[in-house]
C-alpha atoms as a PDB file:
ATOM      1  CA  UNK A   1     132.272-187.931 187.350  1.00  0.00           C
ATOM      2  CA  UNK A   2     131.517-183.953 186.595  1.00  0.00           C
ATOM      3  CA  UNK A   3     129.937-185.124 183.392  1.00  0.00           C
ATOM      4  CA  UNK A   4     127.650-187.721 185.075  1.00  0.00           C
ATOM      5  CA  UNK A   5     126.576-185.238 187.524  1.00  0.00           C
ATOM      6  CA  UNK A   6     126.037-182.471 185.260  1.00  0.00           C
ATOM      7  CA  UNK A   7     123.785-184.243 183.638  1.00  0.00           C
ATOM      8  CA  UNK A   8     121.678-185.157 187.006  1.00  0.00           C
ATOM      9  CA  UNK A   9     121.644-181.385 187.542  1.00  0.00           C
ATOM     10  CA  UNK A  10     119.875-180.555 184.649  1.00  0.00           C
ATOM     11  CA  UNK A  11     117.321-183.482 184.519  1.00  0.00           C
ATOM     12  CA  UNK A  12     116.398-182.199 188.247  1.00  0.00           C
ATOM     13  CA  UNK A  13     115.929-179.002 186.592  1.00  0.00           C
ATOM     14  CA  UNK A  14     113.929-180.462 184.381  1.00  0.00           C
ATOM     15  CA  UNK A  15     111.787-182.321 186.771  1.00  0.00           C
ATOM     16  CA  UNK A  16     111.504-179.417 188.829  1.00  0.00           C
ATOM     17  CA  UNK A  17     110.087-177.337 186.146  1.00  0.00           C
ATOM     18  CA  UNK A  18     108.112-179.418 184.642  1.00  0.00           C
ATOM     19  CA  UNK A  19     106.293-180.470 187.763  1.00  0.00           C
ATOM     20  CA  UNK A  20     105.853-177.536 189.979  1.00  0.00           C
ATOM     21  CA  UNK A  21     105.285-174.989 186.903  1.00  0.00           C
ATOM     22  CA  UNK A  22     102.055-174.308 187.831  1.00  0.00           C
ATOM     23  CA  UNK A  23     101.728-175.280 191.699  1.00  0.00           C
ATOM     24  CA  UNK A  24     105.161-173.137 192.336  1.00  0.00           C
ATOM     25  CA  UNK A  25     105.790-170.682 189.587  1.00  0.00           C
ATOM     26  CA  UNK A  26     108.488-168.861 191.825  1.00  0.00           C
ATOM     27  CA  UNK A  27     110.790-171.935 192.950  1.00  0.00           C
ATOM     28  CA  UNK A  28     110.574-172.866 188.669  1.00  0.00           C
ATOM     29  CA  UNK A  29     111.422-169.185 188.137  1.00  0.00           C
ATOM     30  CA  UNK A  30     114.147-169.718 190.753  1.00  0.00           C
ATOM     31  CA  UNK A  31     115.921-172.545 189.364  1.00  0.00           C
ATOM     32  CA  UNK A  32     115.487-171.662 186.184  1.00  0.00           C
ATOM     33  CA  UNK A  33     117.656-168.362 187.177  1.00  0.00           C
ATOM     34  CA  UNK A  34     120.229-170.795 188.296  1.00  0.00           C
ATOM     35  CA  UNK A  35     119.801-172.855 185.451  1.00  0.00           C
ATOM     36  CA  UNK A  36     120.501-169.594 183.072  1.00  0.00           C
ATOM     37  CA  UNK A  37     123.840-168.873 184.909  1.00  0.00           C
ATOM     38  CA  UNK A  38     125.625-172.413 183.932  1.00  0.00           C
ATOM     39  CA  UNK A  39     124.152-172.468 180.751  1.00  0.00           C
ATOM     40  CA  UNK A  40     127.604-170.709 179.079  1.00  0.00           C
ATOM     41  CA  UNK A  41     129.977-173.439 180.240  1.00  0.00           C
ATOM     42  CA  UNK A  42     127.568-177.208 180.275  1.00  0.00           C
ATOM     43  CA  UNK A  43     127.592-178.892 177.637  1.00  0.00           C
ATOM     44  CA  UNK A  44     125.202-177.368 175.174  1.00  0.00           C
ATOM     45  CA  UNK A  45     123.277-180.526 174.052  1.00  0.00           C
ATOM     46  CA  UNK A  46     121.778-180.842 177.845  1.00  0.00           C
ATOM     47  CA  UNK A  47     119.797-177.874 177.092  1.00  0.00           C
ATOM     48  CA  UNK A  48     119.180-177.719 173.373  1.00  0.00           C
ATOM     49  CA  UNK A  49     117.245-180.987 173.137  1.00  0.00           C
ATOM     50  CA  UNK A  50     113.891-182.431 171.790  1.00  0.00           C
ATOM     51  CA  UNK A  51     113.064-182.027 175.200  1.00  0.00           C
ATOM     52  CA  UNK A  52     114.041-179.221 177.045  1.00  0.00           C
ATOM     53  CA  UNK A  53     114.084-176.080 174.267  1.00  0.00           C
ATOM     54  CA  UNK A  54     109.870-177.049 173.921  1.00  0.00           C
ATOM     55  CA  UNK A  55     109.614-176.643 177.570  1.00  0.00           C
ATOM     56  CA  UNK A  56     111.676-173.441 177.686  1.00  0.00           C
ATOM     57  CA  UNK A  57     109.180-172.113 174.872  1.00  0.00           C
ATOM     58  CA  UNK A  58     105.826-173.345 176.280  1.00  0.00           C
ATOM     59  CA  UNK A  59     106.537-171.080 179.470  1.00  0.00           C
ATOM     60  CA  UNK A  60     107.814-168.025 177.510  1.00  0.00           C
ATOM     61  CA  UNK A  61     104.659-168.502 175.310  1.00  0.00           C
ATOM     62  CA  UNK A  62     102.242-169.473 178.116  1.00  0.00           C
ATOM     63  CA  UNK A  63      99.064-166.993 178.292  1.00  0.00           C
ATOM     64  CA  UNK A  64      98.787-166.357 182.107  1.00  0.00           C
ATOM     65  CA  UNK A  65      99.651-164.354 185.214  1.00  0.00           C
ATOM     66  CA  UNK A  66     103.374-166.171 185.171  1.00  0.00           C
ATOM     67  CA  UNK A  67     105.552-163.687 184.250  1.00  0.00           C
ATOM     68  CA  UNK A  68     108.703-163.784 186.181  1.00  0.00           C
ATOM     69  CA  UNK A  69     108.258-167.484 185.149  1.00  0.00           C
ATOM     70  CA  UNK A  70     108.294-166.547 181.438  1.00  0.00           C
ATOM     71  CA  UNK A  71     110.861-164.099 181.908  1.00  0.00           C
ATOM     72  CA  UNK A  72     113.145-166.825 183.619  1.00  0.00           C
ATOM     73  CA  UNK A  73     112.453-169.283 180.521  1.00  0.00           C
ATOM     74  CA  UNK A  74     112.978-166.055 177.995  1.00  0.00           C
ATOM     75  CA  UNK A  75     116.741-165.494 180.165  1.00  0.00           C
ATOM     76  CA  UNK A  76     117.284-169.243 179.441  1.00  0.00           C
ATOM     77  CA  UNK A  77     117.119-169.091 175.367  1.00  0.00           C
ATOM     78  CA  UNK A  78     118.921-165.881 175.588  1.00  0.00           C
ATOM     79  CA  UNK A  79     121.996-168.005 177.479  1.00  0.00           C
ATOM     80  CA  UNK A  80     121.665-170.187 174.660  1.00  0.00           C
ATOM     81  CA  UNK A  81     121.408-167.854 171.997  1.00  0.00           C
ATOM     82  CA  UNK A  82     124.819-166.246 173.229  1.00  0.00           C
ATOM     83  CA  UNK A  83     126.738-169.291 174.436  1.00  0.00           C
ATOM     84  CA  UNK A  84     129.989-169.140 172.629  1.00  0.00           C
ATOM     85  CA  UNK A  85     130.658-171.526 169.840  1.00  0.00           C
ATOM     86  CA  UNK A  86     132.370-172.309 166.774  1.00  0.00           C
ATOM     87  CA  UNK A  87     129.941-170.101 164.102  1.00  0.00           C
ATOM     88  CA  UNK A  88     128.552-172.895 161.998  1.00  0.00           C
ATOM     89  CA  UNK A  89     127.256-174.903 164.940  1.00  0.00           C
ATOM     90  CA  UNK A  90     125.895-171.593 166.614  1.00  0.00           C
ATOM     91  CA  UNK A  91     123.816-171.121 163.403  1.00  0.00           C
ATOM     92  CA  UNK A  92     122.307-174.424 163.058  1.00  0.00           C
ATOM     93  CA  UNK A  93     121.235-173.583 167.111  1.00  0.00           C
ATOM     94  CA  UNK A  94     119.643-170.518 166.262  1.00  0.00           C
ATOM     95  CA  UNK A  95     118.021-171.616 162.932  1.00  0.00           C
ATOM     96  CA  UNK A  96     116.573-174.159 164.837  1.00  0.00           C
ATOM     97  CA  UNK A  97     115.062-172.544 167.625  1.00  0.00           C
ATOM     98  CA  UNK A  98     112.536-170.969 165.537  1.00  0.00           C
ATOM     99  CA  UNK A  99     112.590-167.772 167.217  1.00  0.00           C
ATOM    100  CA  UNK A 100     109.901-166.226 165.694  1.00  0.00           C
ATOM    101  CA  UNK A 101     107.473-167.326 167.921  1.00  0.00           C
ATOM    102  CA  UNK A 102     108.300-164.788 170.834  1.00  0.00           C
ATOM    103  CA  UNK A 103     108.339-161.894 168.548  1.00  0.00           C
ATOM    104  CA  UNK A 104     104.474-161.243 169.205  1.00  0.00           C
ATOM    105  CA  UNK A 105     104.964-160.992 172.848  1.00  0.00           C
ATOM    106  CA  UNK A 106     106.782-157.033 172.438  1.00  0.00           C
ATOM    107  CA  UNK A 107     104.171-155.409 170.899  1.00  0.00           C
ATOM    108  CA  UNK A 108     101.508-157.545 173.045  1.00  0.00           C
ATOM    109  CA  UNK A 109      99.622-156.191 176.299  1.00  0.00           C
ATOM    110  CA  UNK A 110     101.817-157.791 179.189  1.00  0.00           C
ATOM    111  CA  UNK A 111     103.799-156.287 181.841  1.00  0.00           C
ATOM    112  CA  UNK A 112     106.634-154.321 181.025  1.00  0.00           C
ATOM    113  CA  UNK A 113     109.489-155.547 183.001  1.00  0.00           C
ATOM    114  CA  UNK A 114     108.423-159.088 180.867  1.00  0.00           C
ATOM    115  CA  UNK A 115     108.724-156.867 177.649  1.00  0.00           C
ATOM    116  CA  UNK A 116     111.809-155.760 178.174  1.00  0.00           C
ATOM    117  CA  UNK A 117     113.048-159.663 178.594  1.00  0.00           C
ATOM    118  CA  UNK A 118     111.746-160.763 175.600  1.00  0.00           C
ATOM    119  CA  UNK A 119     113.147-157.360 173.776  1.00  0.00           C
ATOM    120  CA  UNK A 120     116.764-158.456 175.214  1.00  0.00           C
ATOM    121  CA  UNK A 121     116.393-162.486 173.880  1.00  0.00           C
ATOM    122  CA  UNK A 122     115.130-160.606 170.623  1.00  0.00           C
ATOM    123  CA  UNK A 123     118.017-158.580 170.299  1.00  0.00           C
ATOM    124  CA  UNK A 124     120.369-160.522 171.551  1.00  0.00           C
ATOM    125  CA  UNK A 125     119.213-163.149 168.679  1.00  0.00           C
ATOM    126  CA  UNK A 126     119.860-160.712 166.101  1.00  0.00           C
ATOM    127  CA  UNK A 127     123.613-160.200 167.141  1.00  0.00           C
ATOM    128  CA  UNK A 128     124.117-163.681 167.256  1.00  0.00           C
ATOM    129  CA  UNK A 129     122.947-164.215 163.852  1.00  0.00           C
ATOM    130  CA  UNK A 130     125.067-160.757 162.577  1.00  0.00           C
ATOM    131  CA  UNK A 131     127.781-162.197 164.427  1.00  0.00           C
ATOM    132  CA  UNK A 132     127.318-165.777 162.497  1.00  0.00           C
ATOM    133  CA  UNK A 133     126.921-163.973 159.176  1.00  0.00           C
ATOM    134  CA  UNK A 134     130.032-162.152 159.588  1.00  0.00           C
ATOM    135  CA  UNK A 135     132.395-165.245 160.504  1.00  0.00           C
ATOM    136  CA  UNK A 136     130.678-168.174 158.161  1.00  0.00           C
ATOM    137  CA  UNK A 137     132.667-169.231 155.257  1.00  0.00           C
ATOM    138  CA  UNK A 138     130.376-170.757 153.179  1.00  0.00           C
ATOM    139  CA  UNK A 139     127.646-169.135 150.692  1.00  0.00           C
ATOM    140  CA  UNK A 140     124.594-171.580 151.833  1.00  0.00           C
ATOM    141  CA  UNK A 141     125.768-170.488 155.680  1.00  0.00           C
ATOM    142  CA  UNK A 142     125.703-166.789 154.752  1.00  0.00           C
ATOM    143  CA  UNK A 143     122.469-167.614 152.891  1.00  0.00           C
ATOM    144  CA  UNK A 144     121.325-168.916 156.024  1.00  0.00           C
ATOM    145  CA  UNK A 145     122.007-166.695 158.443  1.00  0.00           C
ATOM    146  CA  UNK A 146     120.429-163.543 155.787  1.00  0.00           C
ATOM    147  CA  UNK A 147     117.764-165.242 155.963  1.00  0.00           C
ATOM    148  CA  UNK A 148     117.505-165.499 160.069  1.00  0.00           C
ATOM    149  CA  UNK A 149     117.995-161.717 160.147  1.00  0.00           C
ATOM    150  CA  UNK A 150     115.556-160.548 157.649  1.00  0.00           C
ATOM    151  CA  UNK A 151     112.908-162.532 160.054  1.00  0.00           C
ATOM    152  CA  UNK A 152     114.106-160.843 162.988  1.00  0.00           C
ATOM    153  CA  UNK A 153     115.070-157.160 161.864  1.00  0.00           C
ATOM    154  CA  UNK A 154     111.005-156.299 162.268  1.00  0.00           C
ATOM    155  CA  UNK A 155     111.009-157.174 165.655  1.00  0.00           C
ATOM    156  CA  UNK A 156     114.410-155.435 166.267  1.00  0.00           C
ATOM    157  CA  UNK A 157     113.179-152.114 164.770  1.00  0.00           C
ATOM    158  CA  UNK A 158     110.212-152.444 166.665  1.00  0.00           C
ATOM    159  CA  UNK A 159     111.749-152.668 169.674  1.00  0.00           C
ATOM    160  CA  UNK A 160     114.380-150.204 169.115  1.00  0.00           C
ATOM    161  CA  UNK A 161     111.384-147.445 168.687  1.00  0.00           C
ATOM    162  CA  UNK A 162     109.153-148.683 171.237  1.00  0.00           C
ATOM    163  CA  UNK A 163     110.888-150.524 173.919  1.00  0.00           C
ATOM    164  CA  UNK A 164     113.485-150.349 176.225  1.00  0.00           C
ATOM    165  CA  UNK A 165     116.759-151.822 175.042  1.00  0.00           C
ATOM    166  CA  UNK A 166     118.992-153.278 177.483  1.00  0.00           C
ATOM    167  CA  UNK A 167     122.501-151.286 177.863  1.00  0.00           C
ATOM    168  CA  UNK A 168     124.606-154.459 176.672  1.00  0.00           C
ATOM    169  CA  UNK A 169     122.689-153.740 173.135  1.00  0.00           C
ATOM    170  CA  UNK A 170     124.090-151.192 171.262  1.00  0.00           C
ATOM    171  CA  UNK A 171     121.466-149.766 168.618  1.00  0.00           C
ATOM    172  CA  UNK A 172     124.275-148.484 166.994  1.00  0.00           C
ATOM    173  CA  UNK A 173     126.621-151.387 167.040  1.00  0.00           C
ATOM    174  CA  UNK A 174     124.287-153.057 165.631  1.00  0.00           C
ATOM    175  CA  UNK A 175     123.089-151.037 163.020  1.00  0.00           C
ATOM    176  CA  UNK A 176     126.434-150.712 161.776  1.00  0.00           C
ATOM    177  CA  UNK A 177     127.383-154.000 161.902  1.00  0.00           C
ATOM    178  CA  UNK A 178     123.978-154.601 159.603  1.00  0.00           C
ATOM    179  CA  UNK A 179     124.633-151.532 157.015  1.00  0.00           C
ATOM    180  CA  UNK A 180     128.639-153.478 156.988  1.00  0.00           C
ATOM    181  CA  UNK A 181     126.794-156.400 155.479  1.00  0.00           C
ATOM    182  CA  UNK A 182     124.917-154.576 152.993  1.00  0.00           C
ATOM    183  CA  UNK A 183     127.721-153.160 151.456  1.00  0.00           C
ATOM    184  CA  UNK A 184     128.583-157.005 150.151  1.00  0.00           C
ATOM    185  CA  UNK A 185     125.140-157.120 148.779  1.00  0.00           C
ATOM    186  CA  UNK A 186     125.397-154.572 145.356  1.00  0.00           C
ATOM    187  CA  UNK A 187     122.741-153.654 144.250  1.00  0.00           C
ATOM    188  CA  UNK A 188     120.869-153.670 147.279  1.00  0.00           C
ATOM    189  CA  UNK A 189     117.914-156.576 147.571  1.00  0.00           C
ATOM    190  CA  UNK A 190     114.399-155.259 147.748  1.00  0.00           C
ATOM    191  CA  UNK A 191     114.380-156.498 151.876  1.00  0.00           C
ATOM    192  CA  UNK A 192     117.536-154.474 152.561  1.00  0.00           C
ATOM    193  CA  UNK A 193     116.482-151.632 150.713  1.00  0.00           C
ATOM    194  CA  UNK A 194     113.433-151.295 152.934  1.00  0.00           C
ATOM    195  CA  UNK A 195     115.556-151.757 156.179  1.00  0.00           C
ATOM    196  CA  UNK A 196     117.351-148.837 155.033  1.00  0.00           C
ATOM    197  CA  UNK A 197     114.233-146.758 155.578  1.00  0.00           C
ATOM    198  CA  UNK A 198     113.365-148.627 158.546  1.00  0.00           C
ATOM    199  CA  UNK A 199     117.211-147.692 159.848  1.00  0.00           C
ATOM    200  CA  UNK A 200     116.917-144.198 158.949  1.00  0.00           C
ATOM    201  CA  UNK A 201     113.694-143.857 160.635  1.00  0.00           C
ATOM    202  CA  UNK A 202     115.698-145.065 163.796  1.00  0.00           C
ATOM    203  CA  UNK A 203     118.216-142.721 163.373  1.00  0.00           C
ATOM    204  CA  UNK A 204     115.595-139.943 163.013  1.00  0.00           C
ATOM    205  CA  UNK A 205     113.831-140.612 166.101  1.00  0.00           C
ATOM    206  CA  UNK A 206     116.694-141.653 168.286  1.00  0.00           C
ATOM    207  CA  UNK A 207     118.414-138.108 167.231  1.00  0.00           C
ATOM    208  CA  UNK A 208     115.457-135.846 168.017  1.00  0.00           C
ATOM    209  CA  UNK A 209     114.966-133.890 171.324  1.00  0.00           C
ATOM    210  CA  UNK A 210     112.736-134.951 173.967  1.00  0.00           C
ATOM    211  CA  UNK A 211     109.873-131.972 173.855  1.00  0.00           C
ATOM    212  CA  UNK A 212     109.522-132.097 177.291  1.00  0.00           C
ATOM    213  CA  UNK A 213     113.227-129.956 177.402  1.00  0.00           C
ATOM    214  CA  UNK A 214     111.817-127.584 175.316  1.00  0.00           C
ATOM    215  CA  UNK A 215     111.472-125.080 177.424  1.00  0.00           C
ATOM    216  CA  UNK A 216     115.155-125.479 179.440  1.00  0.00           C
ATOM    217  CA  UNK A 217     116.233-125.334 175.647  1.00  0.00           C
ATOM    218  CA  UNK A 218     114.764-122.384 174.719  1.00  0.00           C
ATOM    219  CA  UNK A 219     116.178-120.008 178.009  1.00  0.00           C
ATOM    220  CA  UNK A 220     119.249-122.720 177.908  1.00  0.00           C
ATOM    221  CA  UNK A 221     119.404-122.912 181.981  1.00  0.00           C
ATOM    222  CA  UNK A 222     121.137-125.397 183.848  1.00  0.00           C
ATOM    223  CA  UNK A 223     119.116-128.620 182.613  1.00  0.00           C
ATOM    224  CA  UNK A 224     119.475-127.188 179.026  1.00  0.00           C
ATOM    225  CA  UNK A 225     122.895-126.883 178.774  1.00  0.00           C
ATOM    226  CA  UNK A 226     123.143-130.689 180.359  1.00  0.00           C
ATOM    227  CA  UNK A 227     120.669-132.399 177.556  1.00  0.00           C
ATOM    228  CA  UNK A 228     122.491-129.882 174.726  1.00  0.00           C
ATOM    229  CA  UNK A 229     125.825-131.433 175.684  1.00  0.00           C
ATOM    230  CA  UNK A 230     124.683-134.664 176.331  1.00  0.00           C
ATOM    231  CA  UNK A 231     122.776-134.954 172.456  1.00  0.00           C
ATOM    232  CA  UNK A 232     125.869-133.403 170.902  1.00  0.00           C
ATOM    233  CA  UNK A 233     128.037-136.664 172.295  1.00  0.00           C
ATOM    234  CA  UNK A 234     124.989-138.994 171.714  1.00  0.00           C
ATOM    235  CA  UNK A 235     124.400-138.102 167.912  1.00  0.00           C
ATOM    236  CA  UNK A 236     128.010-138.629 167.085  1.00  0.00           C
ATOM    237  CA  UNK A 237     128.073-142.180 166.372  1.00  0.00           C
ATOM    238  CA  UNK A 238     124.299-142.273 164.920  1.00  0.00           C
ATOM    239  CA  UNK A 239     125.194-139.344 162.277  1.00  0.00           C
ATOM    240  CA  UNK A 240     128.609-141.911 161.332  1.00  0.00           C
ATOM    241  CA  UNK A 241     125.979-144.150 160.745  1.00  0.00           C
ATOM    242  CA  UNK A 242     123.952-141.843 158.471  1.00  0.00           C
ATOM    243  CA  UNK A 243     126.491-141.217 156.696  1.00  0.00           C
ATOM    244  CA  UNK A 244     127.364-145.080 156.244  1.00  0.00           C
ATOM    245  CA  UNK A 245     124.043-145.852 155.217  1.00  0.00           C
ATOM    246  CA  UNK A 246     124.266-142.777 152.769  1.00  0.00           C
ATOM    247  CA  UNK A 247     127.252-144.281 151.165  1.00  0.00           C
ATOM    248  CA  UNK A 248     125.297-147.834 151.064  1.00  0.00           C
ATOM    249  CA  UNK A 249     122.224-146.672 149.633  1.00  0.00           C
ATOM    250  CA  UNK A 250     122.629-142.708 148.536  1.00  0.00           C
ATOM    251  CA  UNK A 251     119.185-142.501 146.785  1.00  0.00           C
ATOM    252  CA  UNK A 252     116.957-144.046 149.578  1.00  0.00           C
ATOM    253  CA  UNK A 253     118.798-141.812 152.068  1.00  0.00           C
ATOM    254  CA  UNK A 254     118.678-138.106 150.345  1.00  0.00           C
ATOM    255  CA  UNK A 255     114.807-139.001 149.293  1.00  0.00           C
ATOM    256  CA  UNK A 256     114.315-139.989 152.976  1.00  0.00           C
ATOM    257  CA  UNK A 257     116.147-137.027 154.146  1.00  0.00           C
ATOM    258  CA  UNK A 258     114.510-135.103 151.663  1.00  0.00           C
ATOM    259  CA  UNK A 259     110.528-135.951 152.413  1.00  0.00           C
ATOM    260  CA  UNK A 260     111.612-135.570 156.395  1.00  0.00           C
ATOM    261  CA  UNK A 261     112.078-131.906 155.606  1.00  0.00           C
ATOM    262  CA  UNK A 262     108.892-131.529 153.628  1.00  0.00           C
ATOM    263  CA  UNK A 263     106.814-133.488 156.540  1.00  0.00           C
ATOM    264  CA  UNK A 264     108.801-131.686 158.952  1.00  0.00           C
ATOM    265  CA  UNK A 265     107.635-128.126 157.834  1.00  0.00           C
ATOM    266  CA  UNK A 266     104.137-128.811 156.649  1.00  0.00           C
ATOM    267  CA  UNK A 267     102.805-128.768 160.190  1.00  0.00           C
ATOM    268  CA  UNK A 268     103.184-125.606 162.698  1.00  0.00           C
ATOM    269  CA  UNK A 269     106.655-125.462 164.073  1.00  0.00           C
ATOM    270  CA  UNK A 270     105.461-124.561 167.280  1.00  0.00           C
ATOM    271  CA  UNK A 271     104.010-127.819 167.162  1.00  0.00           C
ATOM    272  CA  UNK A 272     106.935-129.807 165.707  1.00  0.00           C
ATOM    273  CA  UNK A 273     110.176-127.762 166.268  1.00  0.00           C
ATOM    274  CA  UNK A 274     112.068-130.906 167.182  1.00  0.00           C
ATOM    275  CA  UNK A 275     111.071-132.857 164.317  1.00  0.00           C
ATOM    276  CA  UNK A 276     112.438-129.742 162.170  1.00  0.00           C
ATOM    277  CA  UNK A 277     115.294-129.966 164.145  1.00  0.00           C
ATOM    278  CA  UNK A 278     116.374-133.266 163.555  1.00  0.00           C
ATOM    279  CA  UNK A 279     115.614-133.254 159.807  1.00  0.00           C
ATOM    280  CA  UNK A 280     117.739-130.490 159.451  1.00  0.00           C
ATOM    281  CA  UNK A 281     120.340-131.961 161.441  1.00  0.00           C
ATOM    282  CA  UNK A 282     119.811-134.767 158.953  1.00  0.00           C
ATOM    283  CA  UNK A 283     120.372-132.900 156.093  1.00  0.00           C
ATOM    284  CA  UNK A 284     123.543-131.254 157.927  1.00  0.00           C
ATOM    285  CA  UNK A 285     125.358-134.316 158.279  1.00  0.00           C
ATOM    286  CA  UNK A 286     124.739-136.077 155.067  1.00  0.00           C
ATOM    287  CA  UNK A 287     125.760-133.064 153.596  1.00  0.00           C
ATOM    288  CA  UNK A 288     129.110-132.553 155.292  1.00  0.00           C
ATOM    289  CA  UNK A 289     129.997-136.399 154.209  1.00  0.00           C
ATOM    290  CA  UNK A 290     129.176-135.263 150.371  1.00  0.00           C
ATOM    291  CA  UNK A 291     131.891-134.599 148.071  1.00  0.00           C
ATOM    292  CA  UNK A 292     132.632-131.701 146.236  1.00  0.00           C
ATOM    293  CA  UNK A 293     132.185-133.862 142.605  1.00  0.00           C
ATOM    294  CA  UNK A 294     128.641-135.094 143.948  1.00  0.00           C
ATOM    295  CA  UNK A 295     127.571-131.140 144.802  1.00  0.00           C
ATOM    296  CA  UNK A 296     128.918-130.105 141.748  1.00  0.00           C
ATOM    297  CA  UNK A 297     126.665-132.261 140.160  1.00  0.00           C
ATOM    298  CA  UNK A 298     123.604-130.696 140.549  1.00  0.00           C
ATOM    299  CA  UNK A 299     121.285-133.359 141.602  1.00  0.00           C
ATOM    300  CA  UNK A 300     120.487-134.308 144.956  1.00  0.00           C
ATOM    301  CA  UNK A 301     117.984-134.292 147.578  1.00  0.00           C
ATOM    302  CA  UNK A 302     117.265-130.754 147.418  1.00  0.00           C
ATOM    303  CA  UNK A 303     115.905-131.191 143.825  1.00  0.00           C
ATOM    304  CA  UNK A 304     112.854-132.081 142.741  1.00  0.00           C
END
């Protein structure tokens, strides 16, 4: 009986949506929300279908004045994208959803509450798929799912730089979770050694000081003293990743490191003093992670 009338639930969603998409974008935006919220426990197949997935797309990808309509559709794939499921099944979902298609709409000229929707069903993609990498047991489904995030990591760094993220996504979760799989990959492919610079360039700008502090900074008042101590506790996990990536991928990171300094200077540090800053904090904390056989070596990225 549930079954049976599940399944009349979501064809009048269905109906609904497809009929009154463009007459009544807020009742489709409407029952799509409700639609998103029973997503985790229907059966999956009543929403990732031949039928309904296109739909879900067309009004995510739809070039009009609908947003809280494509917003609702974008919430709808993300319910998908994070349903819980046994992790070769969840791949073959996400493969198939050819997600790709939405990753235009972040860096496009729409409004931003819509951006930040589609930067959540990005994200929230690319933990799926780390998540499916991690707990596949075959080499094709690892394969696979390498594959899946070295189409979506762009988009990911893109929106970790330019976006807001949503507080369930952890950039540095994440990131570590992605360095974790790169240590299984020696030597390093040519795609993951770029996303090493792309993740270091993260850490770089998600470590420096706003400039607009500057000034509470400098005479360290009350509002100094509160962004000081709230940096300290914020770099903490991003310079353990540094230093994971360091041990990943040593040369990339001490020549990154090393022309961050030499940009860093080159311009007036009146101008720059917090890009100084956070190459030398850089160089601070890759340094206390190095041992005493690699700086007795002589060689490094303080050599030319």
């Amino acid at each position: 009986m549930r079954q049976q009338c599940v399944g009349q639930i979501v064809r009048a969603w269905f109906d609904i949506v497809s009929m009154y998409r463009n007459s009544d974008p807020e009742l489709c935006s409407s029952v799509l929300e409700s639609m998103r919220r029973y997503i985790s426990w229907i059966d999956i197949g009543l929403i990732v279908n031949d039928v309904f997935v296109p739909l879900l797309f067309e009004l995510i990808l739809v070039d009009g004045e609908f947003e809280q309509l494509q917003g609702a559709a974008a919430g709808c794939v993300l319910a998908v994208v994070t349903k819980r499921m046994d992790p070769q099944s969840k791949l073959t979902i996400l493969q198939s959803l050819q997600i790709s298609r939405v990753f235009a709409l972040v860096t496009g000229d729409i409004d931003p509450e819509l951006v930040s929707k589609i930067a959540a069903l990005i994200t929230g993609y690319a933990l799926e798929v780390l998540e499916c990498y991690k707990r596949v047991t075959t080499e094709d489904a690892k394969e696979v799912s390498l594959e899946l995030l070295n189409e979506v990591l762009p988009s990911v760094f893109y929106v970790m730089q330019n976006c807001e993220v949503d507080a369930p996504f952890s950039i540095v979760q994440f990131l570590s979770g992605y360095v974790a799989t790169m240590k299984s990959l020696s030597p390093l492919r040519e795609k993951q050694a770029h996303y090493v610079g792309q993740i270091l360039e993260v850490i770089r700008a998600q470590i420096r000081y706003d400039p607009i502090y500057r000034d509470n900074l400098d005479s360290f008042d009350k509002i100094g003293r509160e962004e000081e101590d709230r940096m300290v506790e914020y770099r903490k996990d991003l310079f353990l990743l540094l230093r994971s990536v360091g041990r990943v991928a040593p040369d990339i990171t001490q020549i990154f490191i090393r022309n961050s300094l030499a940009s860093a200077v080159a311009s007036s540090s009146e101008i720059n003093v917090e890009e100084v800053e956070a190459a030398l904090s850089l160089l601070f904390a890759l340094g206390e992670s190095l041992s005493d056989e690699a700086m007795r070596a002589g060689s490094g990225l303080l050599v030319n």
